[in-house]
C-alpha atoms as a PDB file:
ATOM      1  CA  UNK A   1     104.031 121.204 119.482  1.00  0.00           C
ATOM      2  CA  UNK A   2     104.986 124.202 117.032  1.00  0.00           C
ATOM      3  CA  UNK A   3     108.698 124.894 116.926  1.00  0.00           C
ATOM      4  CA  UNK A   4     109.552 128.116 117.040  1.00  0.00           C
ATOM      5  CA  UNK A   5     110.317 128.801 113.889  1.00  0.00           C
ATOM      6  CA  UNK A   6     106.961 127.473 112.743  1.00  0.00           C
ATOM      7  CA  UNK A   7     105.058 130.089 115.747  1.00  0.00           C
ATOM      8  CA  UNK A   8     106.670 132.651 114.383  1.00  0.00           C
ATOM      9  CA  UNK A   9     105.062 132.298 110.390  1.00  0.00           C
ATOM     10  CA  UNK A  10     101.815 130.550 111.418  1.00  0.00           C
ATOM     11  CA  UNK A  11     100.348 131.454 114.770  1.00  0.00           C
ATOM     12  CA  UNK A  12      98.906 134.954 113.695  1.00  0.00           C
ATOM     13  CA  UNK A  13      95.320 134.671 114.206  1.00  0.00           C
ATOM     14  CA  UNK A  14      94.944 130.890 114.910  1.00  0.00           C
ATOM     15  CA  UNK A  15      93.628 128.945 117.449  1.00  0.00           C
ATOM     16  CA  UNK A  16      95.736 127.223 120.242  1.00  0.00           C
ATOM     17  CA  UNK A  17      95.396 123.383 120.954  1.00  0.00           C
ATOM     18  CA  UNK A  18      98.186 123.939 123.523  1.00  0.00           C
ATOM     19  CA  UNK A  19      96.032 124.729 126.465  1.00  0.00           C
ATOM     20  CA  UNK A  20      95.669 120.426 127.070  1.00  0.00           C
ATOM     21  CA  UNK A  21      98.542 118.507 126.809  1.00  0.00           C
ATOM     22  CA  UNK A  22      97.960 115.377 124.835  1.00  0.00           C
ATOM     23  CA  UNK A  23      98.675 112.213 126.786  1.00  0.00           C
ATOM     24  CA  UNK A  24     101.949 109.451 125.798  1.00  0.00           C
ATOM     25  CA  UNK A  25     101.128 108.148 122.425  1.00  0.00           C
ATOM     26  CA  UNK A  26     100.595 104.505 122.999  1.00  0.00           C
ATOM     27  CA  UNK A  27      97.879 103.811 120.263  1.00  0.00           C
ATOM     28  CA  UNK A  28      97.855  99.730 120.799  1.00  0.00           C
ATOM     29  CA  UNK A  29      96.577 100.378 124.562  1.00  0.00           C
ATOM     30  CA  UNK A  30      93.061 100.222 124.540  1.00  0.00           C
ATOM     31  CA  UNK A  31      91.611 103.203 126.318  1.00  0.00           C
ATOM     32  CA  UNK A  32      94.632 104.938 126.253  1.00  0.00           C
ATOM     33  CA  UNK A  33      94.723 106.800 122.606  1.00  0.00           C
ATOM     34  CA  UNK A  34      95.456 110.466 122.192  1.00  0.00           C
ATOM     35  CA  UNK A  35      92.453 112.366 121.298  1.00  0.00           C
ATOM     36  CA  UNK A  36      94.183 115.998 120.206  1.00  0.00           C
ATOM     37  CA  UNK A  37      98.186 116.807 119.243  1.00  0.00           C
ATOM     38  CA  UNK A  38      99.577 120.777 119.793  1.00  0.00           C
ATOM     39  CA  UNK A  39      98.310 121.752 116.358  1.00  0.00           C
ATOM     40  CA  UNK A  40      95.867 124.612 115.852  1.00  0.00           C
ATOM     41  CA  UNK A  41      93.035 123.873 114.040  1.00  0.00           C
ATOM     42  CA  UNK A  42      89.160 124.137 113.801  1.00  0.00           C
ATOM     43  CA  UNK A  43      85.743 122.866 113.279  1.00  0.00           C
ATOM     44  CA  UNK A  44      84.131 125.677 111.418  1.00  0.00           C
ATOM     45  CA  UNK A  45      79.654 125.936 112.066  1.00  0.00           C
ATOM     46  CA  UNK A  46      78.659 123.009 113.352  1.00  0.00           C
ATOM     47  CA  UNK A  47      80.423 119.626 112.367  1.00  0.00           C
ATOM     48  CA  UNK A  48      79.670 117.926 109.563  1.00  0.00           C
ATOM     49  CA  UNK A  49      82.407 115.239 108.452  1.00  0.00           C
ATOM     50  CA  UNK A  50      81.312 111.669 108.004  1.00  0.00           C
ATOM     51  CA  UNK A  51      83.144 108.697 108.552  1.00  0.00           C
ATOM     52  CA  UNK A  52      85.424 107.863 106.025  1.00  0.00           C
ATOM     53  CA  UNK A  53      83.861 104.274 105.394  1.00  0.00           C
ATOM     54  CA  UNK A  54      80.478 105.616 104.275  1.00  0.00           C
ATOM     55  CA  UNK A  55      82.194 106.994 101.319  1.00  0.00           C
ATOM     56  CA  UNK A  56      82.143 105.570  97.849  1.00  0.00           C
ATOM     57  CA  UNK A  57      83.461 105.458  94.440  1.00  0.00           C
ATOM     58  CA  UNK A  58      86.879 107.401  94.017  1.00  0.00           C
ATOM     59  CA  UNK A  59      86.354 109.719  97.227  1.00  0.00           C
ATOM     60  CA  UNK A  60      86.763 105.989  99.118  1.00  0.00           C
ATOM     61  CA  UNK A  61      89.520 104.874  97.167  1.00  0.00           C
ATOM     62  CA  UNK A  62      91.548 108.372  97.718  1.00  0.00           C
ATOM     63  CA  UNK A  63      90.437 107.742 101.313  1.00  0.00           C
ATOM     64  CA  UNK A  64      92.199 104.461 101.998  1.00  0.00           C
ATOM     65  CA  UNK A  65      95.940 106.381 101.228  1.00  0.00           C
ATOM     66  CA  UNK A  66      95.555 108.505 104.657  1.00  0.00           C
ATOM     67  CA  UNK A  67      96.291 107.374 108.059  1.00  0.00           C
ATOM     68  CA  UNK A  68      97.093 107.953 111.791  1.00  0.00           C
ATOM     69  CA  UNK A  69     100.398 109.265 112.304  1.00  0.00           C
ATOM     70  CA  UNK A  70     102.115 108.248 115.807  1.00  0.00           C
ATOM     71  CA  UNK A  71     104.723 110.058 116.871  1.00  0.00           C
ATOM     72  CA  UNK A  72     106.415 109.085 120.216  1.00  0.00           C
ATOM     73  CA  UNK A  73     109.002 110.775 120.254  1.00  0.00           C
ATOM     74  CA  UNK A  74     107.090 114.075 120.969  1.00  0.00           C
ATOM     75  CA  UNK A  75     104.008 111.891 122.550  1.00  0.00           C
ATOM     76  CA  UNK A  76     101.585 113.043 120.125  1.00  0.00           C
ATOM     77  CA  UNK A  77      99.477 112.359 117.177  1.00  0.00           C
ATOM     78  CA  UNK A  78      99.216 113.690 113.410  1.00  0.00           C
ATOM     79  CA  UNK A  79      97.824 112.587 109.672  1.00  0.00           C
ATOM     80  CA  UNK A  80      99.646 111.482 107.040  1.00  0.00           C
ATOM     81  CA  UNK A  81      99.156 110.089 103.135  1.00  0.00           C
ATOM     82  CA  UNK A  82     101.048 108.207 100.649  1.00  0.00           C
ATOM     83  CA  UNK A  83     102.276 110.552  98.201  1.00  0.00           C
ATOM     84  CA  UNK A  84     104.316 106.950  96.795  1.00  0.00           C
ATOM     85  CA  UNK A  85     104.638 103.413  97.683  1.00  0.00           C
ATOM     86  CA  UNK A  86     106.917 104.216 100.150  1.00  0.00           C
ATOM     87  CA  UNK A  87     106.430 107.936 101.475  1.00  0.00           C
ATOM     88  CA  UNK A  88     103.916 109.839 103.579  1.00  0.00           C
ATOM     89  CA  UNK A  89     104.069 113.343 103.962  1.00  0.00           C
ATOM     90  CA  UNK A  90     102.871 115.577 107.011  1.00  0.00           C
ATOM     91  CA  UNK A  91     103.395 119.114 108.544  1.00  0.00           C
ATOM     92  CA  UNK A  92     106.915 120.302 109.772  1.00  0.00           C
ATOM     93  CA  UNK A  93     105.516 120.954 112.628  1.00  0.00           C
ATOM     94  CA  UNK A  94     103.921 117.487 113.470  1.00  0.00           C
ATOM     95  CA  UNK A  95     107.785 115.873 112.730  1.00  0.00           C
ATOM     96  CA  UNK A  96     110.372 118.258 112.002  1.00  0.00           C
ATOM     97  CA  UNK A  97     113.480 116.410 112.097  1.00  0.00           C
ATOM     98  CA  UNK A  98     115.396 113.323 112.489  1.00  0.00           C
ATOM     99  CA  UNK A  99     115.419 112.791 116.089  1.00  0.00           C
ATOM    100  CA  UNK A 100     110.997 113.621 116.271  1.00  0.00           C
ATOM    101  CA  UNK A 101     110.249 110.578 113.006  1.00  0.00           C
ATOM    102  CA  UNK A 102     111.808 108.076 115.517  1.00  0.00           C
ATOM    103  CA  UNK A 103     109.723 105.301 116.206  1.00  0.00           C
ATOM    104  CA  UNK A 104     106.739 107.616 114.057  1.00  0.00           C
ATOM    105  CA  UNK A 105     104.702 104.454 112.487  1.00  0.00           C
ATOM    106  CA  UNK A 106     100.858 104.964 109.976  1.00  0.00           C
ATOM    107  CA  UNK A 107      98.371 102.945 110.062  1.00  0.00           C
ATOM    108  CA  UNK A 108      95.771 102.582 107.175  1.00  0.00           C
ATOM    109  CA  UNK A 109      93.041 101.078 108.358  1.00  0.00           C
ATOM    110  CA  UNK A 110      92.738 103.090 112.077  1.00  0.00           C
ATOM    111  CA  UNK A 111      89.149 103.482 110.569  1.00  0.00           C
ATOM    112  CA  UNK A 112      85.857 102.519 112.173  1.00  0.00           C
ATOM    113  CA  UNK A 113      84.635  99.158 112.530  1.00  0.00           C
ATOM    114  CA  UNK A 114      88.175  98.028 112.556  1.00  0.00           C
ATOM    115  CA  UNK A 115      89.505  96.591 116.033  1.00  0.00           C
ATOM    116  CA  UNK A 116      92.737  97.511 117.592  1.00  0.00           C
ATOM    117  CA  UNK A 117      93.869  94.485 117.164  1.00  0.00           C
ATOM    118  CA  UNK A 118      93.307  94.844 113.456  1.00  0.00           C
ATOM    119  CA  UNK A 119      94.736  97.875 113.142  1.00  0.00           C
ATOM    120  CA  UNK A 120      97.918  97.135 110.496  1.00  0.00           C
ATOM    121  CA  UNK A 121     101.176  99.540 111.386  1.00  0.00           C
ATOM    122  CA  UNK A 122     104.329 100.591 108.968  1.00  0.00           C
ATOM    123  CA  UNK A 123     107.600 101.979 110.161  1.00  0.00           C
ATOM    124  CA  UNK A 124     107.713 105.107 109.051  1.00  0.00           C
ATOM    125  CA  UNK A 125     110.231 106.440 111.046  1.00  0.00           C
ATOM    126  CA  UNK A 126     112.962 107.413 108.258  1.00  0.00           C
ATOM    127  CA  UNK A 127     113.203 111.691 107.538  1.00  0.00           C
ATOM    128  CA  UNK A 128     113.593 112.117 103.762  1.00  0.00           C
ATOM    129  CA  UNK A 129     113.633 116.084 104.139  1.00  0.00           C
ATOM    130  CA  UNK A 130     111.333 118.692 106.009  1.00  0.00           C
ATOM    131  CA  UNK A 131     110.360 122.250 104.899  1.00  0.00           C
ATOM    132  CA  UNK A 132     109.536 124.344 107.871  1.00  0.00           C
ATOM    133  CA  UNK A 133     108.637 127.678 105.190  1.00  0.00           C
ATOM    134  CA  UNK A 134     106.219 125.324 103.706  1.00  0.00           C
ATOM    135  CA  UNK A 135     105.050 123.425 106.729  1.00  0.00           C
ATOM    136  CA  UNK A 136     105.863 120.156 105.391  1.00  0.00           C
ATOM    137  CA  UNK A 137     107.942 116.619 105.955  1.00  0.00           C
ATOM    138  CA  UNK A 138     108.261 113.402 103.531  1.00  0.00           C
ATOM    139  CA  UNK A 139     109.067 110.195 105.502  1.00  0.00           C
ATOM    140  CA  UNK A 140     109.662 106.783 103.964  1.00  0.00           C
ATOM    141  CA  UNK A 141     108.105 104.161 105.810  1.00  0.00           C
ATOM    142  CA  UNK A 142     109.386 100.162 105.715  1.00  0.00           C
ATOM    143  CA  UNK A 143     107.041  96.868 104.442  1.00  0.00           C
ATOM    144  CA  UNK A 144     104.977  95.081 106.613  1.00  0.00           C
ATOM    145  CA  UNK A 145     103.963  91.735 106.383  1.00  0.00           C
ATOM    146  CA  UNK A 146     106.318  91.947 102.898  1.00  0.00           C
ATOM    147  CA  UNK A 147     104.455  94.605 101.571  1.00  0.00           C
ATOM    148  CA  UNK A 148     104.711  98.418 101.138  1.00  0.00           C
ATOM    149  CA  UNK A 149     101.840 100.927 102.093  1.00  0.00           C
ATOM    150  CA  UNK A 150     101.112 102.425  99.187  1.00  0.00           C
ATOM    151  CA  UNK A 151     100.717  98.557  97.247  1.00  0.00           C
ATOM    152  CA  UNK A 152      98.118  98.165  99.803  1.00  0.00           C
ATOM    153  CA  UNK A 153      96.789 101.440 100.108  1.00  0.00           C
ATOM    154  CA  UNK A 154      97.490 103.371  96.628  1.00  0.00           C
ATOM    155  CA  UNK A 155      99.252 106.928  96.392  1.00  0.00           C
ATOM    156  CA  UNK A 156      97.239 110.467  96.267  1.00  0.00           C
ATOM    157  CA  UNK A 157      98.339 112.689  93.307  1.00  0.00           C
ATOM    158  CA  UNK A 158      99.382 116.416  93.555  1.00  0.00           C
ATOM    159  CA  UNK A 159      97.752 118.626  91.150  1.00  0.00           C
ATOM    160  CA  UNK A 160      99.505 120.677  88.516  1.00  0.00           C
ATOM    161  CA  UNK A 161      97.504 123.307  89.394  1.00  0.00           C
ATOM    162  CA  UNK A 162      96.160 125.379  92.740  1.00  0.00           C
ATOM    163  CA  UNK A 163      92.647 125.461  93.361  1.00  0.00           C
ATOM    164  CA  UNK A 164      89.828 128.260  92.519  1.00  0.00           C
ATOM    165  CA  UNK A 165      88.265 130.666  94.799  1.00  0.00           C
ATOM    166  CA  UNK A 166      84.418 128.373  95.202  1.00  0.00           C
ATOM    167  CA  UNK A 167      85.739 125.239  94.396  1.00  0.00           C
ATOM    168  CA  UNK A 168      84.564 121.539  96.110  1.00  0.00           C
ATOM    169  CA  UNK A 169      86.908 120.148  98.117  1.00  0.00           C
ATOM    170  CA  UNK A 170      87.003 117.456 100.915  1.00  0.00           C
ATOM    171  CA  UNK A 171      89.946 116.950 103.619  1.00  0.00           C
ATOM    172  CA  UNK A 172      90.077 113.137 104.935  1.00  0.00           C
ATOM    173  CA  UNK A 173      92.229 113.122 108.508  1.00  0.00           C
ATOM    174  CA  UNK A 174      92.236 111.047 111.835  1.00  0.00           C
ATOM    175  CA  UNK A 175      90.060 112.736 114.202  1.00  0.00           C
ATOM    176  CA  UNK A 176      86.962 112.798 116.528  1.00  0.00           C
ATOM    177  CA  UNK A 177      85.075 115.839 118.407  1.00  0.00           C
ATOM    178  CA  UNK A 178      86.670 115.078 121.308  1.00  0.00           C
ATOM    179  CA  UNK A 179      85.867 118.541 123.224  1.00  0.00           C
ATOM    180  CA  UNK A 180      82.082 117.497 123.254  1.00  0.00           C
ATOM    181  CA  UNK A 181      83.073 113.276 123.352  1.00  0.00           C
ATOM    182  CA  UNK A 182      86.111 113.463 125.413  1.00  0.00           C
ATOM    183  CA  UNK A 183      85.905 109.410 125.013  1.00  0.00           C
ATOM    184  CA  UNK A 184      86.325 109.429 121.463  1.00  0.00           C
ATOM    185  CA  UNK A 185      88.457 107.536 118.663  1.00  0.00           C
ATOM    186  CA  UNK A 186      89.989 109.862 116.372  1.00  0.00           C
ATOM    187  CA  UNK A 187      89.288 107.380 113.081  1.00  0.00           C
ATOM    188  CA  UNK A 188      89.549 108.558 109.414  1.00  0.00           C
ATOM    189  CA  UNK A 189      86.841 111.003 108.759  1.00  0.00           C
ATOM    190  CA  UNK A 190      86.704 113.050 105.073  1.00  0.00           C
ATOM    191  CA  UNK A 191      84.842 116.505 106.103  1.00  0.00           C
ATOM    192  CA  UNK A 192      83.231 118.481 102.478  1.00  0.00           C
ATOM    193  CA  UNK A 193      83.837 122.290 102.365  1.00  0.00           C
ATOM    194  CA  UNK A 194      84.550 125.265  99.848  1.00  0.00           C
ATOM    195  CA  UNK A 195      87.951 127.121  99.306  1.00  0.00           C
ATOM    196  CA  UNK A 196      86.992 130.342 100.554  1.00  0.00           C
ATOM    197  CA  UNK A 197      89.989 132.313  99.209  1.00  0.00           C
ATOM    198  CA  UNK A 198      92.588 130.523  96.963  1.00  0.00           C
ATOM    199  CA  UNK A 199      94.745 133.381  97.817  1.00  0.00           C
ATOM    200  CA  UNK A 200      94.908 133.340 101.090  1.00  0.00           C
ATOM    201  CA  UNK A 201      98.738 133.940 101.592  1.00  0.00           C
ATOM    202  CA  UNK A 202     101.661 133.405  99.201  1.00  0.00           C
ATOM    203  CA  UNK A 203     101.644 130.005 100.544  1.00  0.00           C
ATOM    204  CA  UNK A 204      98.104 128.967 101.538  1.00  0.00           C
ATOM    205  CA  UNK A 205      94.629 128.777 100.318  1.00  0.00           C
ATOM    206  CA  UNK A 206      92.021 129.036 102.971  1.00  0.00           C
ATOM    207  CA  UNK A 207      88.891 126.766 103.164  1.00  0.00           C
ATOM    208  CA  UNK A 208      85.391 125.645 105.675  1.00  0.00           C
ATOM    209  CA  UNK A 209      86.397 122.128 105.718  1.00  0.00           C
ATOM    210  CA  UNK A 210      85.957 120.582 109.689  1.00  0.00           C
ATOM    211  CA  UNK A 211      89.605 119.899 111.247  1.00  0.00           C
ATOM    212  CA  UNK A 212      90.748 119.438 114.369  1.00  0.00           C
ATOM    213  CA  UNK A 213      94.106 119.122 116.340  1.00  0.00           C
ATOM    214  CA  UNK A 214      94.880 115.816 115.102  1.00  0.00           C
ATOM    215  CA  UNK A 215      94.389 116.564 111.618  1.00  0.00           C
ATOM    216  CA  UNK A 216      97.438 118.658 110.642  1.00  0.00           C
ATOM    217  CA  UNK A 217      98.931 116.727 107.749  1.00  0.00           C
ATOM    218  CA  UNK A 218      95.583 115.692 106.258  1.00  0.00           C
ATOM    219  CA  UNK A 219      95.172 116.156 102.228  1.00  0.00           C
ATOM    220  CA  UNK A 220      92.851 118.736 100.739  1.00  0.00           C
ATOM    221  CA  UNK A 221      91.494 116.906  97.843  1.00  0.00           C
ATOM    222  CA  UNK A 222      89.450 118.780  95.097  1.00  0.00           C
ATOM    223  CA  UNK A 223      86.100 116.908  94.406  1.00  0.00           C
ATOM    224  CA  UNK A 224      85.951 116.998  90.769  1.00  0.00           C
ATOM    225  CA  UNK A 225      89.593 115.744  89.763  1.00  0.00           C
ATOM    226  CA  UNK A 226      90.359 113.728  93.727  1.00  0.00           C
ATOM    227  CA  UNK A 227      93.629 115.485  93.699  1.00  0.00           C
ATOM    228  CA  UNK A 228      95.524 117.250  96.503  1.00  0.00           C
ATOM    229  CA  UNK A 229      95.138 120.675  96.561  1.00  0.00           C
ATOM    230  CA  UNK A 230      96.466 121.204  99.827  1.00  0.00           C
ATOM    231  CA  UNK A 231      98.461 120.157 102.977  1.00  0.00           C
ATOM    232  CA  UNK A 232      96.139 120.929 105.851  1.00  0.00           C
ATOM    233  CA  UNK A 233      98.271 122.702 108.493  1.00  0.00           C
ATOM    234  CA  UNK A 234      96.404 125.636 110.399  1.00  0.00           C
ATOM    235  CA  UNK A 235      93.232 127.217 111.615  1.00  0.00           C
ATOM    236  CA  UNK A 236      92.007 130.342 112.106  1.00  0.00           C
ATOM    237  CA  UNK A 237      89.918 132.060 114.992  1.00  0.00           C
ATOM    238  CA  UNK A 238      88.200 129.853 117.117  1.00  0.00           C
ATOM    239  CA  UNK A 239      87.522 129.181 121.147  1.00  0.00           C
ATOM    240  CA  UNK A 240      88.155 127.133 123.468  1.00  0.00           C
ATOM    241  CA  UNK A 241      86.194 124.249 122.184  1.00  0.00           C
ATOM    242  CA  UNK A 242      87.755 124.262 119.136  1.00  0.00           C
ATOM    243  CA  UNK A 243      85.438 126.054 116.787  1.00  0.00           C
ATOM    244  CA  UNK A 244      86.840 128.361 114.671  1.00  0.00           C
ATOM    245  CA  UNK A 245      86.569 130.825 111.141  1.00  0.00           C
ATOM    246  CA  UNK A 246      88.335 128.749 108.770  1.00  0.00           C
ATOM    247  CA  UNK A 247      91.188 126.051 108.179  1.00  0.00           C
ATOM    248  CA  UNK A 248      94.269 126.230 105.660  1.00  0.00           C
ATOM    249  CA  UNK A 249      96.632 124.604 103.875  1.00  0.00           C
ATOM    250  CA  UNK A 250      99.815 124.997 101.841  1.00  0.00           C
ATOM    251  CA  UNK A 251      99.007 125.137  98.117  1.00  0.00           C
ATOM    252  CA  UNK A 252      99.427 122.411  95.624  1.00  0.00           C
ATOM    253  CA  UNK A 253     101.976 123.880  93.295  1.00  0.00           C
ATOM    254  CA  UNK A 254     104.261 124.714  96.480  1.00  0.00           C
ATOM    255  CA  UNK A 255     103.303 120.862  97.490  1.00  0.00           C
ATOM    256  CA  UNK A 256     104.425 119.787  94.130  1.00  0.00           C
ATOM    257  CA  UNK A 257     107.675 121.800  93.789  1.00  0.00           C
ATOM    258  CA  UNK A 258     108.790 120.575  97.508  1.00  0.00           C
ATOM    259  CA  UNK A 259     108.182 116.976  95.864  1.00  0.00           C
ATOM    260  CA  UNK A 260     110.308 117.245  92.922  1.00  0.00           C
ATOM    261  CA  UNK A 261     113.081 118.206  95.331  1.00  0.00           C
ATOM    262  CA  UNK A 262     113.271 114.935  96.453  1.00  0.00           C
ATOM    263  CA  UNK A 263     112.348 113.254  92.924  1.00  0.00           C
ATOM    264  CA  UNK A 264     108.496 112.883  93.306  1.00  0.00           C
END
């Protein structure tokens, strides 16, 4: 699912989801979901994220801004959040222009315990601007049932500030282990790690937070202040059942200037 242009800058030393092609996305047919996308990314160790329901306090509120991401028009599957009450952002490389948000709708609640039926889906098919140096695309999304997502949902907050070498961080995303459950739901999980170098690249800091293809998209949110500190996009090393060395993302204060572009 990487356009070229997005190969080129990120696929150094990452791992390859491409080797199984993801199925139509049709995520209202039971049975039928998409369990991976064409990103590259990794479960680093063994796997550790929890279901995002069993989380509490702020960690649970932050939670409830991130959802699936369907994208039909490329038959595939990303994350997303609510950066305002009408705009989710996700990687370039998940939507990366007008013609690939067509028909892309969120849903909020694609969590566990929650039915299909239940699920509740936004339009979100409208490209505000993408950023393929950056690896990142804002989307506005339409009301449903009279409301906007992020009145529903609330809005995640983009730190000032990048994140330390050490620091706590969690990443919430849609997935599932589907290489050792190939049955799986991909619902919202939030997987703990450490940055492991804040300096990773110009653009990215690197971290041991769990991902998987699936979750490109997802926000890195620091543990002490619940603030995004990244845009998960990328993994590193790995095999073929998706475990790798580390994940990254692009850092906040290149997060935050792409924003203001657009008046966020």
């Amino acid at each position: 699912m990487f356009p070229k242009s997005v190969r080129a800058l990120f696929l150094v030393g990452a791992l390859s989801a491409c080797g199984t092609e993801a199925p139509p996305d049709v995520p209202d047919a039971d049975g039928q979901e998409p369990l991976q996308s064409q990103e590259a990314d990794v479960i680093v160790g063994s796997v550790n994220w929890v279901s995002a329901t069993t989380l509490s306090g702020t960690q649970r509120t932050r939670s409830r801004a991130v959802g699936y991401l369907s994208i039909p028009a490329v038959g595939s599957r990303c994350t997303a959040w609510l950066v305002a009450r009408d705009v989710i952002i996700t990687n370039n490389h998940c939507i990366g222009s007008s013609s690939e948000a067509s028909g892309a709708r969120v849903s909020f609640n694609y969590e566990d315990g929650v039915s299909a039926s239940a699920r509740v889906w936004y339009n979100c098919g409208t490209l505000i601007r993408t950023w393929a140096s950056d690896d990142m695309t804002a989307l506005r999304c339409t009301a449903t049932s009279g409301r906007l997502p992020g009145d529903v949902y609330g809005v995640l907050t983009v730190a000032s500030t990048n994140a330390a070498t050490g620091a706590s961080v969690y990443v919430v995303h849609q997935n599932c282990d589907y290489y050792t459950s190939s049955g799986c739901t991909p619902t919202k999980k939030s997987s703990p790690g450490v940055v492991r170098n804040a300096n990773y690249s110009s653009t990215d800091l690197s971290y041991d937070a769990d991902t998987l293809g699936g979750s490109s998209g997802s926000p890195v949110l620091s543990s002490s202040s619940n603030q995004v500190v990244g845009l998960h996009h990328i993994g590193l090393g790995g095999n073929s059942q998706g475990r790798g060395t580390a994940n990254t993302g692009v850092k906040a204060t290149r997060v935050k200037a792409r924003l203001a572009e657009i008046g966020l």
